[in-house]
Protein backbone atom coordinates (compact mmCIF):
# COMPACT_ATOMS: atom_id res chain seq x y z
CA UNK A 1 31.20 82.38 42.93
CA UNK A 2 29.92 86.05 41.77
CA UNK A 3 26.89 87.48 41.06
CA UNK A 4 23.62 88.46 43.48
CA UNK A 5 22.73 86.43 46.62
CA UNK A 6 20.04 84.97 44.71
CA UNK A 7 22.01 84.23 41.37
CA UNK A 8 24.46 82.53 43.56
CA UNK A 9 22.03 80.78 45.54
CA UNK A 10 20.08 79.49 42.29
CA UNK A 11 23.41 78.26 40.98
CA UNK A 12 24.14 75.65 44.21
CA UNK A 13 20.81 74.57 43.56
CA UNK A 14 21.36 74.01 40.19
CA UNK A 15 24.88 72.28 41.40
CA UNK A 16 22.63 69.62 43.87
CA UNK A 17 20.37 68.57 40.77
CA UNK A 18 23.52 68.13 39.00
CA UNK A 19 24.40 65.49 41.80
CA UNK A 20 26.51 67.77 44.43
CA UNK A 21 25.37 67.33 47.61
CA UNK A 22 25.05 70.22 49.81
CA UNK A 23 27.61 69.40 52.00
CA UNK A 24 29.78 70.07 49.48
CA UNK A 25 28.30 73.25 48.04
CA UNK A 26 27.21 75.41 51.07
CA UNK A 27 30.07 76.39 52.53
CA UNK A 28 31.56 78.28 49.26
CA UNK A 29 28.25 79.49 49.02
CA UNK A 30 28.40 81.35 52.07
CA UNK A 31 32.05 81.66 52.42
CA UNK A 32 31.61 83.84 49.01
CA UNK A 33 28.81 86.28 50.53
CA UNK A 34 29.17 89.19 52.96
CA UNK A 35 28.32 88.65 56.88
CA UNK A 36 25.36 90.26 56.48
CA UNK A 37 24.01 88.33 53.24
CA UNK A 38 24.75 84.69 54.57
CA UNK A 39 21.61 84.53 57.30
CA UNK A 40 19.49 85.35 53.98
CA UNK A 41 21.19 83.15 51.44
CA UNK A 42 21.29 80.23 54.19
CA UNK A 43 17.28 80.30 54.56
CA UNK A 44 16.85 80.73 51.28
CA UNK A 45 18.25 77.82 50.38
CA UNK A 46 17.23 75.29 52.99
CA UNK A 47 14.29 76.30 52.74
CA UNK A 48 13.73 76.36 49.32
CA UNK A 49 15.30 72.62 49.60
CA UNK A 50 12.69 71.76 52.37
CA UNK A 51 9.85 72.63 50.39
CA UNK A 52 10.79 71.30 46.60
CA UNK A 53 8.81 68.96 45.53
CA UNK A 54 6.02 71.19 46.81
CA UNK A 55 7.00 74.00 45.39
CA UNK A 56 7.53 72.16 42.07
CA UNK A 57 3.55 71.05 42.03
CA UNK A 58 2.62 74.47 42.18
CA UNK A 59 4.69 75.80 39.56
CA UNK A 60 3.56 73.46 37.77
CA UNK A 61 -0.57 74.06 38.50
CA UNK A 62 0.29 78.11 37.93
CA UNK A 63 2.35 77.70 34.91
CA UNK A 64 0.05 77.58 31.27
CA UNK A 65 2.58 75.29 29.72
CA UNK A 66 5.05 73.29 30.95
CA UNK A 67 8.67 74.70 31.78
CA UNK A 68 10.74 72.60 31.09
CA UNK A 69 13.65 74.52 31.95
CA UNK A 70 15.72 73.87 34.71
CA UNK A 71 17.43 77.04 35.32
CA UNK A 72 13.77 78.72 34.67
CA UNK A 73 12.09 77.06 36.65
CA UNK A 74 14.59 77.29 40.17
CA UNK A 75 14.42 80.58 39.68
CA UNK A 76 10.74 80.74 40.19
CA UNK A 77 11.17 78.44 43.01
CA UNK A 78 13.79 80.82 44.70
CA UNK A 79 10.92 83.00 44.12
CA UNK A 80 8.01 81.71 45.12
CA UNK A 81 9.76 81.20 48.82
CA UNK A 82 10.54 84.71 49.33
CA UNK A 83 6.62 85.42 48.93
CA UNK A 84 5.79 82.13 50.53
CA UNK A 85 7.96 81.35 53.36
CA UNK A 86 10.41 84.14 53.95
CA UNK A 87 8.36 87.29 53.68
CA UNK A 88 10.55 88.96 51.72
CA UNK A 89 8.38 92.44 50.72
CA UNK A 90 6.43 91.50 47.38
CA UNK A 91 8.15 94.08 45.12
CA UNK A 92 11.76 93.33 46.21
CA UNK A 93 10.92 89.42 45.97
CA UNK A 94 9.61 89.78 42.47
CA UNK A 95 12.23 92.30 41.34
CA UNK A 96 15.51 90.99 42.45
CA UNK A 97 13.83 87.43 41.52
CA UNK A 98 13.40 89.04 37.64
CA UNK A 99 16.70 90.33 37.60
CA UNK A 100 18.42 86.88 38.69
CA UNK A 101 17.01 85.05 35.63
CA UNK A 102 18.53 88.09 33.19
CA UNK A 103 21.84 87.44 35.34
CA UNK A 104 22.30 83.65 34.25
CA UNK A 105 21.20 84.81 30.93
CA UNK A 106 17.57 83.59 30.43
CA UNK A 107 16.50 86.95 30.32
CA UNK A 108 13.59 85.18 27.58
CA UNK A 109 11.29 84.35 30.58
CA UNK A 110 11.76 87.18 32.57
CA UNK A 111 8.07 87.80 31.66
CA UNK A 112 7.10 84.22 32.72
CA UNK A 113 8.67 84.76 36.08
CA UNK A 114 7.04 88.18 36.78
CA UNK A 115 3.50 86.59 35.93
CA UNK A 116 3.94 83.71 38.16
CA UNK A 117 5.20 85.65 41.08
CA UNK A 118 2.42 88.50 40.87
CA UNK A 119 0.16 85.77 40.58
CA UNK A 120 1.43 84.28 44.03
CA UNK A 121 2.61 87.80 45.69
CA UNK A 122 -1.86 88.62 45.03
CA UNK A 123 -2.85 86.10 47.74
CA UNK A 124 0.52 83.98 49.29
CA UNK A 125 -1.87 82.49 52.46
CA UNK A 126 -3.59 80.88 50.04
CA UNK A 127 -1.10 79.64 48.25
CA UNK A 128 1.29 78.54 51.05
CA UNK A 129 -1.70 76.63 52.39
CA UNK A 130 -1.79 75.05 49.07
CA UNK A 131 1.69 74.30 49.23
CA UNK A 132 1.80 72.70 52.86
CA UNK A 133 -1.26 70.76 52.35
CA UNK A 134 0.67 67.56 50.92
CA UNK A 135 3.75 66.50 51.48
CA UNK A 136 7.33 67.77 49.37
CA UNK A 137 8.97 64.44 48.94
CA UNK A 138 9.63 62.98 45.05
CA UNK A 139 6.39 60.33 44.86
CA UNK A 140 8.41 57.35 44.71
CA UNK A 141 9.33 58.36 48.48
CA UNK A 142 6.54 59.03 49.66
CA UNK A 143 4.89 55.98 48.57
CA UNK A 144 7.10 53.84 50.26
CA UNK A 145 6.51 55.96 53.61
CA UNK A 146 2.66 55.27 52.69
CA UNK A 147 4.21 51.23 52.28
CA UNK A 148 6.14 51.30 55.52
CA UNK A 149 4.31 53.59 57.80
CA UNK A 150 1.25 54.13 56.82
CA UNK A 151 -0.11 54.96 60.47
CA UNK A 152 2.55 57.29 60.42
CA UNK A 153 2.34 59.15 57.44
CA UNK A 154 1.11 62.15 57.24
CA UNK A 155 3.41 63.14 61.00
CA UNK A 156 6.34 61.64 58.76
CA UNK A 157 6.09 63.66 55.43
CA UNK A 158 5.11 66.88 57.22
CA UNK A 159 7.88 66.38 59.73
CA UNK A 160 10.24 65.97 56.96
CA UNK A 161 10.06 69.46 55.48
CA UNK A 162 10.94 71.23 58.89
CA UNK A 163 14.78 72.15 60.24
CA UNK A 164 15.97 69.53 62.90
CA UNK A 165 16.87 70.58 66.59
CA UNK A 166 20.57 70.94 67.28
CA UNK A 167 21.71 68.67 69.68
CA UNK A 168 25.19 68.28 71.63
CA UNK A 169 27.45 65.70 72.96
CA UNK A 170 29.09 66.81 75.99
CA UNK A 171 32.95 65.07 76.15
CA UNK A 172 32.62 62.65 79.40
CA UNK A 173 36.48 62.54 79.94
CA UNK A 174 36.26 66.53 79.87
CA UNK A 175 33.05 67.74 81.69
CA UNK A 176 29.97 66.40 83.44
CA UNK A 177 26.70 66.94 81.11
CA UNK A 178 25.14 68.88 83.77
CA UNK A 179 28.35 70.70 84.11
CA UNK A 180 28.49 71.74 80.34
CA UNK A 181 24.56 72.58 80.21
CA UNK A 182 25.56 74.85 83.24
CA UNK A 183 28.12 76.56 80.48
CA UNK A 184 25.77 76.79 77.87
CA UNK A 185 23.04 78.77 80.31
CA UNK A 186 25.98 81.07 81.43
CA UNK A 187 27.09 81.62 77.62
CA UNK A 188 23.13 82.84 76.88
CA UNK A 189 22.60 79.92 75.30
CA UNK A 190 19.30 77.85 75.73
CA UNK A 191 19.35 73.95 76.26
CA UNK A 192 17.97 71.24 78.02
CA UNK A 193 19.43 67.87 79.32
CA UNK A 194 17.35 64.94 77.23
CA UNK A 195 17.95 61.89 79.02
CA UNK A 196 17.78 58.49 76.66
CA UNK A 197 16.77 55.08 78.26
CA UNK A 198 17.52 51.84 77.27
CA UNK A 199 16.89 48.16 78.28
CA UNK A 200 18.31 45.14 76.68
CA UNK A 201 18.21 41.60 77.14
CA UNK A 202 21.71 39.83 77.09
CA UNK A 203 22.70 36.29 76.74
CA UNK A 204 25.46 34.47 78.57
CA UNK A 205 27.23 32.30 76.02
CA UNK A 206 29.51 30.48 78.28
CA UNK A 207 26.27 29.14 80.23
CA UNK A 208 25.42 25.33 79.86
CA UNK A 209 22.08 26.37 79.44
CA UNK A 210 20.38 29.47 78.12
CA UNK A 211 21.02 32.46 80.71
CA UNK A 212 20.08 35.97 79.94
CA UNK A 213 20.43 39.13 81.76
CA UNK A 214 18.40 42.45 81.63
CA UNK A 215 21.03 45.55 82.27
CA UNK A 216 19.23 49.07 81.17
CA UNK A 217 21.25 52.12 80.58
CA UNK A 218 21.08 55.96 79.89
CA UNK A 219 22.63 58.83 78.62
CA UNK A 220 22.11 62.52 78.15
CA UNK A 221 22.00 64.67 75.45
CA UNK A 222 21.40 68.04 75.23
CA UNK A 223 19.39 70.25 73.08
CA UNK A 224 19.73 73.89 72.56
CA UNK A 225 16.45 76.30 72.03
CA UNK A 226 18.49 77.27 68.68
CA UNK A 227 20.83 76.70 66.35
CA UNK A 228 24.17 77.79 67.26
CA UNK A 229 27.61 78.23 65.55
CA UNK A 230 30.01 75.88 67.19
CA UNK A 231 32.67 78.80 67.57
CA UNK A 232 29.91 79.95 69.99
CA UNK A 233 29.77 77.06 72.25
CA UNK A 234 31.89 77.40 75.35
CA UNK A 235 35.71 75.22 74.76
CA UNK A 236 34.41 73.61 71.33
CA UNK A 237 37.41 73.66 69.89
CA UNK A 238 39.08 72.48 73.09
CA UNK A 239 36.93 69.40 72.57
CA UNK A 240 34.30 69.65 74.97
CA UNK A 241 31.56 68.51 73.14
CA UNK A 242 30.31 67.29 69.59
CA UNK A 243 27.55 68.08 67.76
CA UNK A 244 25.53 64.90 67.65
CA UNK A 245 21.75 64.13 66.93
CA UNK A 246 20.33 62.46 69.93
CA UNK A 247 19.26 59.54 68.40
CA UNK A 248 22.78 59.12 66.95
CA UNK A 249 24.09 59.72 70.59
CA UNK A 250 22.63 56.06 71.31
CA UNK A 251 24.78 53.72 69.70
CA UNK A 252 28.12 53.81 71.59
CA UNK A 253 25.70 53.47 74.60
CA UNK A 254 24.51 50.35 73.37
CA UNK A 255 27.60 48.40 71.50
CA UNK A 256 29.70 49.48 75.06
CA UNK A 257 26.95 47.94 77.50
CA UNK A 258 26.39 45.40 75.45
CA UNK A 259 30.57 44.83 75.78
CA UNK A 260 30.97 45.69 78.95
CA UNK A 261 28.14 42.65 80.28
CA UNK A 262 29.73 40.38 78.03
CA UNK A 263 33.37 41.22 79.66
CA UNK A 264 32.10 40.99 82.77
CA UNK A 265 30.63 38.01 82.59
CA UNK A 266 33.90 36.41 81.23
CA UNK A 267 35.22 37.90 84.39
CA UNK A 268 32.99 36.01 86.61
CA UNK A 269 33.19 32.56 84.81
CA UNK A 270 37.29 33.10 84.92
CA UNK A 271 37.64 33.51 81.19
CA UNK A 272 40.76 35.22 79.72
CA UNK A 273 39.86 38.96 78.67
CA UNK A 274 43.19 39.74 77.64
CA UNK A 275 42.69 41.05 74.97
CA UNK A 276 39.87 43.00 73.37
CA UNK A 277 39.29 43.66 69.81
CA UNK A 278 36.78 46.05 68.67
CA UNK A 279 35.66 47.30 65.17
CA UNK A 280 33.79 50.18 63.91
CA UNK A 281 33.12 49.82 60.60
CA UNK A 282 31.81 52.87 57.81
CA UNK A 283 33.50 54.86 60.92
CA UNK A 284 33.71 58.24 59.08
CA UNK A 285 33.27 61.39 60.14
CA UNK A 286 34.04 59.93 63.09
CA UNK A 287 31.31 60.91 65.74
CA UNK A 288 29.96 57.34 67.19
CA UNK A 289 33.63 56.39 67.01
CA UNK A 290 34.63 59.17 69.30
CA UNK A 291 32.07 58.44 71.45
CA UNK A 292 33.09 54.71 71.72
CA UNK A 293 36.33 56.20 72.77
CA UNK A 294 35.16 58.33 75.19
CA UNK A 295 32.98 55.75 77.48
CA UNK A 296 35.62 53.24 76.95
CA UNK A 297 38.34 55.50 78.50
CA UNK A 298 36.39 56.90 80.82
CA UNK A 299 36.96 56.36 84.55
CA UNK A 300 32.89 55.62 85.65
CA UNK A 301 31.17 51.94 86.03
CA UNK A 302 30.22 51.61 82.51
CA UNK A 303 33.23 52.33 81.01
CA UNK A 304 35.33 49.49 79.53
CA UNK A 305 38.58 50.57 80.73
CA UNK A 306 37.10 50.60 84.66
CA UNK A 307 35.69 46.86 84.24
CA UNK A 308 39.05 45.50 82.77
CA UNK A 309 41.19 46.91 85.46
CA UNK A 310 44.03 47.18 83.39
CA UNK A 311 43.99 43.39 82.97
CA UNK A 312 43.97 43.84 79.35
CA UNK A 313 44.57 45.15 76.00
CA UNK A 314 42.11 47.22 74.23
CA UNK A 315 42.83 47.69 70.11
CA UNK A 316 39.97 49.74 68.34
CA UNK A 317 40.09 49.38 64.19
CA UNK A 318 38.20 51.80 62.25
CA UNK A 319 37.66 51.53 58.67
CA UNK A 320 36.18 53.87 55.87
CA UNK A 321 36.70 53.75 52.14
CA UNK A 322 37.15 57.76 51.74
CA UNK A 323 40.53 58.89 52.00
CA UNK A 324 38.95 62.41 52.52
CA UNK A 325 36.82 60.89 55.14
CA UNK A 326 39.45 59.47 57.05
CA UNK A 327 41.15 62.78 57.32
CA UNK A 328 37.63 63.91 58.94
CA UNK A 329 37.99 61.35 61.89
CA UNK A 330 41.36 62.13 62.69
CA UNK A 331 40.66 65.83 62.89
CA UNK A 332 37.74 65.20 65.04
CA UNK A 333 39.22 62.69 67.23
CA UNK A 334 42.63 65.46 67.50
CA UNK A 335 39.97 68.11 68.68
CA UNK A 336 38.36 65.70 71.40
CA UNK A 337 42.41 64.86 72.85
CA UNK A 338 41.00 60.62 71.48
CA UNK A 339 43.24 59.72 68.80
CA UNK A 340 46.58 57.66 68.87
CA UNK A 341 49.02 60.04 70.53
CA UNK A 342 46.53 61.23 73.11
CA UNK A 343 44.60 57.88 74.50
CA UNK A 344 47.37 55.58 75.95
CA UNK A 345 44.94 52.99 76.89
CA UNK A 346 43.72 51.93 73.74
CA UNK A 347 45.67 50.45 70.25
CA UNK A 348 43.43 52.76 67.72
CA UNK A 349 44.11 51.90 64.06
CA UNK A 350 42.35 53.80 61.28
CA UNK A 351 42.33 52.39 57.76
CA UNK A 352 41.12 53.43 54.46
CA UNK A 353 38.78 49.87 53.00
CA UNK A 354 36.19 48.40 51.74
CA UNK A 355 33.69 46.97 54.51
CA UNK A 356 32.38 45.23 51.44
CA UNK A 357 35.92 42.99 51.24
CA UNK A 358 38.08 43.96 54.01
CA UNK A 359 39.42 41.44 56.85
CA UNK A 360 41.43 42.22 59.44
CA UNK A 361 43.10 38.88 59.89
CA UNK A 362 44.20 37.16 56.41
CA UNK A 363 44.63 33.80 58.37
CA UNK A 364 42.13 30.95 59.15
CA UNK A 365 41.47 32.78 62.51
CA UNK A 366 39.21 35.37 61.11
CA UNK A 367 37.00 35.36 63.98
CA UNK A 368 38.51 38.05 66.13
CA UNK A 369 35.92 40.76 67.37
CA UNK A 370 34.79 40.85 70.13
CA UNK A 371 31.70 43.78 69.18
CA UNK A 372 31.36 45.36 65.42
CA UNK A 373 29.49 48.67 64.70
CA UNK A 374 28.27 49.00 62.02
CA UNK A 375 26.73 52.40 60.82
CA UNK A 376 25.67 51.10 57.54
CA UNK A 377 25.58 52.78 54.61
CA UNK A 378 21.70 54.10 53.75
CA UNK A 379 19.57 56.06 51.56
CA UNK A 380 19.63 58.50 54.55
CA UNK A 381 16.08 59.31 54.11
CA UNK A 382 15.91 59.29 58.29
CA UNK A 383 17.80 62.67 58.36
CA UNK A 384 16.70 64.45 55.41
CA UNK A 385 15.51 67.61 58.04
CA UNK A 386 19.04 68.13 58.02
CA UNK A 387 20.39 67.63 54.88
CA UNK A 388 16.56 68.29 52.50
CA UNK A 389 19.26 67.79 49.45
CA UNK A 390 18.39 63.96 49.78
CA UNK A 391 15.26 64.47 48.60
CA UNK A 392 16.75 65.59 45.35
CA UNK A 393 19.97 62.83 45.39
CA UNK A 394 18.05 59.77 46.05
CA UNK A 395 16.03 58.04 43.02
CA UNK A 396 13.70 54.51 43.66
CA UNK A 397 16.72 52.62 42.42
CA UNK A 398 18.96 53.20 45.48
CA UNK A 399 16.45 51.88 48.06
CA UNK A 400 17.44 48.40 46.41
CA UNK A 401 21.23 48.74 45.76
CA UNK A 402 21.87 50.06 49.20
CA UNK A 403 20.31 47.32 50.63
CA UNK A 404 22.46 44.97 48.62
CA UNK A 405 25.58 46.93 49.59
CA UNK A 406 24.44 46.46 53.15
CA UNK A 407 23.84 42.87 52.87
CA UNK A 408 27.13 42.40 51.21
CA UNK A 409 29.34 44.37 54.22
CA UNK A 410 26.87 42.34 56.73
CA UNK A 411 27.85 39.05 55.31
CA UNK A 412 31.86 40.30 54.77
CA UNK A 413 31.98 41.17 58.59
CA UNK A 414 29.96 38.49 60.12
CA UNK A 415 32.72 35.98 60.03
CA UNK A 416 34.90 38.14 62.04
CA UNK A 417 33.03 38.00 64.69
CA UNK A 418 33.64 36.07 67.57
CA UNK A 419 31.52 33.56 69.27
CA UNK A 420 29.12 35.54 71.67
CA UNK A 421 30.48 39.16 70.18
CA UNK A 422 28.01 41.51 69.39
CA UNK A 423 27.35 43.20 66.12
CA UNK A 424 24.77 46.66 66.62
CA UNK A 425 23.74 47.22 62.92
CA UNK A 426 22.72 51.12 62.71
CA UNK A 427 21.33 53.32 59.64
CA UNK A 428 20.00 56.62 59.61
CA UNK A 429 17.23 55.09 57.44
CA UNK A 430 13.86 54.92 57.54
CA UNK A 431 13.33 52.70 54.82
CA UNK A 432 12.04 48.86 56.66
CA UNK A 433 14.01 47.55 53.57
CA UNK A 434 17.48 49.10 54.75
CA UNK A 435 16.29 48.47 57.86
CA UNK A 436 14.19 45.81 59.91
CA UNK A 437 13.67 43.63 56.76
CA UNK A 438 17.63 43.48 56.38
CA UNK A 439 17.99 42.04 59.53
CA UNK A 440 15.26 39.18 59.29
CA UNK A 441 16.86 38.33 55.57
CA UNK A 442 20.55 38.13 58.04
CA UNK A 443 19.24 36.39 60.28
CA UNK A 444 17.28 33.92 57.64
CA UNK A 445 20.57 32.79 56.56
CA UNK A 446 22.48 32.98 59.37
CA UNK A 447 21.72 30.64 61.80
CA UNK A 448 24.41 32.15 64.50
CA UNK A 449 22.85 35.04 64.41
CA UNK A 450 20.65 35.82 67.69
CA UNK A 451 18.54 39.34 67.68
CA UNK A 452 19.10 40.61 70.89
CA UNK A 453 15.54 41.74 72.42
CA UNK A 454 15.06 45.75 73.65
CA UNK A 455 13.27 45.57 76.72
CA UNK A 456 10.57 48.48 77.30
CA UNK A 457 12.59 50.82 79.61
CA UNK A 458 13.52 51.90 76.19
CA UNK A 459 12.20 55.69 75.88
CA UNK A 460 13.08 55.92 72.18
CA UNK A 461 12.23 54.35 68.89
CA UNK A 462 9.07 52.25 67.84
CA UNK A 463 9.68 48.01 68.46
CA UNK A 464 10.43 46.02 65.54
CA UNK A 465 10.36 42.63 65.06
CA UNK A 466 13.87 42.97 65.44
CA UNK A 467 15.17 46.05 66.74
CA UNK A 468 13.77 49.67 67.56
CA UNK A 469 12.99 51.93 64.65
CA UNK A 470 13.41 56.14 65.47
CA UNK A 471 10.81 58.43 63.09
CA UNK A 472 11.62 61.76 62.84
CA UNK A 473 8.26 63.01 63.82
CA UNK A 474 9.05 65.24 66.96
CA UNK A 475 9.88 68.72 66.56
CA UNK A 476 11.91 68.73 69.12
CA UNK A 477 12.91 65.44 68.38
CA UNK A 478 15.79 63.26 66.72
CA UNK A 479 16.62 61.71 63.45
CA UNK A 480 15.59 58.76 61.89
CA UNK A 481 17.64 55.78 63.13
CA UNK A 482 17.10 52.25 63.01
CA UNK A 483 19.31 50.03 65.77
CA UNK A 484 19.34 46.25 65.72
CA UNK A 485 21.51 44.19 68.42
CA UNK A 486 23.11 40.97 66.53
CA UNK A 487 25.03 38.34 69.28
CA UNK A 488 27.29 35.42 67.92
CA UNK A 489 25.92 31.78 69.01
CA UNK A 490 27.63 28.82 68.35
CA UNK A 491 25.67 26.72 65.64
């Protein structure tokens, strides 16, 4: 990539409307700059991400005519959040802004992007003000918020244009949380221990009659003050932690109580656990799977290894349909000493399929899991503070066909399930179509299919008719996850 910070970062954004996602795109962005340029060029474009559809709307009200063109009008965008949001000194914004559009040769409206820009650099409060005052989501989007969460709204769509907190997942089999926040402090690095509660309500589905038990639960995450590189953080690479939105941080917690109850109740009504069989499906990049790993291998109450007492076999299958992703778990899992050839307690099996048409067992004996997760695919619209790109990738049309991909994997995996397993359905979604109106359609036509209730020790998420719904409406907050509890009955 050559040419100016700004030419270069107007060309990734001109890559994302083509349909890159920035994933993809920002790290030969920066890897192409000097140190000292990448701080600038990384702000720049997040932020000019963040604020896009807003930004757009003003063009639009400052510009005589319509632009319709789309390398002219990024430009100005680039431009307009120097003035606006960066405070980039007016004559240095303008200028290098002027001499980016001659660089990708549209030198034709370099006097359309000088007018626009003076106009802005004469009075940017008022402007910015203008800017912020709605919300910079594409309309389709924010209508369906309106649809969805209308008491919510206006914290949602404002909340949706800021950066996220970084949060961390401290390895169990490794170090203590309070051990690794303790590392953090002494590295001059800022954090806090959150601590996540939960409560569910489980059934016994050996009982005679209906039987349910309440077992709560909770973890810790921490949060740092600011955003750090991860070669900063004290024995990353060593695998002593993950970086891990809180929210995210909650479903191993729940799939492994939820297992762990129903083992140990098989336990006390002298039913065979020898072996387990345990699925996490759409595993890739690989972080809830690790953490699966790591409280089922680790040596405290909770953890799945401790209540089988070696009286059994554990075999984990984990399934993605990227080859590229599947390379991502097993470099993750290397780093944090879980895959094969490090974890001698638990048959781990990664394959490259189709949730959609996959099946472990090609027999009549399909029923074989004893829990599924499922981190379903989404719009992602629940974590769009940390990847604002969405915003741009999504259209109206995908709310629909992701739900009918998600139907289509629920109904594929379903049948695998054993009687009394558990199935914790997860998206990163905020979307009640992807989401809590998925699982009453399930549910609908599946009359096996019990929603397990979330009691209120839960400290997290907003109650559902089925399941707990997390907005992203905290600063200091998590994502956008929705969590649903599915157990097996017999019909």
């Amino acid at each position: 990539m050559i040419g100016s910070v700004r030419v270069r970062v107007i060309r990734t954004l001109l890559a994302i409307q083509n349909g890159q996602s920035l994933a993809s795109v920002l790290d030969p962005l920066l890897n192409s700059l000097h140190d000292g340029d990448k701080g600038f060029a990384h702000a720049l474009l997040l932020t000019t991400l963040r604020q896009w559809y807003a930004l757009e709307r003003l063009l639009d009200s400052l510009a005589d005519n319509p632009i319709e063109e789309i390398e002219v009008r990024t430009t100005i965008q680039v431009g307009m959040v120097q003035l606006l949001y960066l405070e980039v000194a007016d004559h240095a914004a303008i200028h290098e802004t002027v001499e980016a559009i001659k660089e990708i040769e549209f030198a034709h409206a370099t006097g359309l992007v000088n007018a626009i820009l003076r106009k802005i650099a004469k009075n940017p409060n008022k402007f910015r003000k203008k800017c912020d005052k709605n919300h910079s989501l594409p309309n389709w989007l924010a209508y369906q918020i309106k649809q969805d969460w209308s008491e919510y709204y206006n914290e949602l769509t404002q909340g949706l244009r800021q950066a996220a907190p970084m949060f961390l997942r401290a390895n169990s089999n490794i170090h203590l949380v309070n051990d690794y926040h303790q590392m953090l402090i002494d590295a001059d690095i800022s954090n806090d221990v959150v601590e996540l509660r939960s409560g569910l309500v489980l059934n016994n589905p050996l009982a005679d009659q209906a039987e349910a038990t309440v077992t709560q639960m909770s973890s810790q995450a921490l949060r740092l003050q600011q955003s750090t590189a991860v070669s900063h953080l004290p024995q990353f690479s060593d695998g002593a932690a993950s970086v891990q939105d809180m929210h995210a941080q909650l479903a191993a917690v729940l799939i492994n109580q939820a297992l762990v109850q129903k083992i140990t109740v098989a336990r006390e009504e002298g039913a065979s656990t020898t072996a387990i069989h345990l699925l996490d499906a759409c595993a890739a990049p690989g972080g809830k799977l690790a953490h699966w790993l790591e409280l089922i291998s680790s040596n405290d109450e909770q953890s799945l290894f401790h209540v089988k007492q070696n009286d059994a076999d554990i075999k984990l299958t984990a399934i993605d349909n990227e080859a590229l992703r599947i390379t991502r778990i097993h470099e993750n899992l290397e780093r944090l000493h879980l895959d094969q050839d490090q974890n001698e307690h638990i048959d781990l099996n990664v394959v490259c399929a189709d949730a959609t048409r996959w099946q472990q067992a090609k027999d009549e004996n399909l029923a074989m899991f004893d829990a599924i997760l499922l981190d379903s695919p989404c719009t992602a619209t629940g974590v769009i503070r940390r990847h604002p790109d969405i915003s741009i990738l999504r259209n109206e049309e995908d709310m629909a066909q992701t739900a009918l991909l998600q139907a289509d994997i629920l109904h594929n995996l379903w049948p695998q399930l054993k009687i009394g397993g558990y199935l914790l359905y997860v998206t990163c979604s905020i979307l009640k179509q992807e989401n809590v109106e998925q699982m009453q359609d399930f549910i609908k036509h599946h009359d096996d299919a019990l929603a397990i209730e979330f009691t209120d020790a839960c400290n997290w998420g907003i109650s559902q008719e089925i399941g707990r719904q997390c907005l992203p409406i905290d600063s200091d907050g998590g994502d956008g996850f929705y969590y649903a509890l599915l157990q097996k009955t017999a019909k």
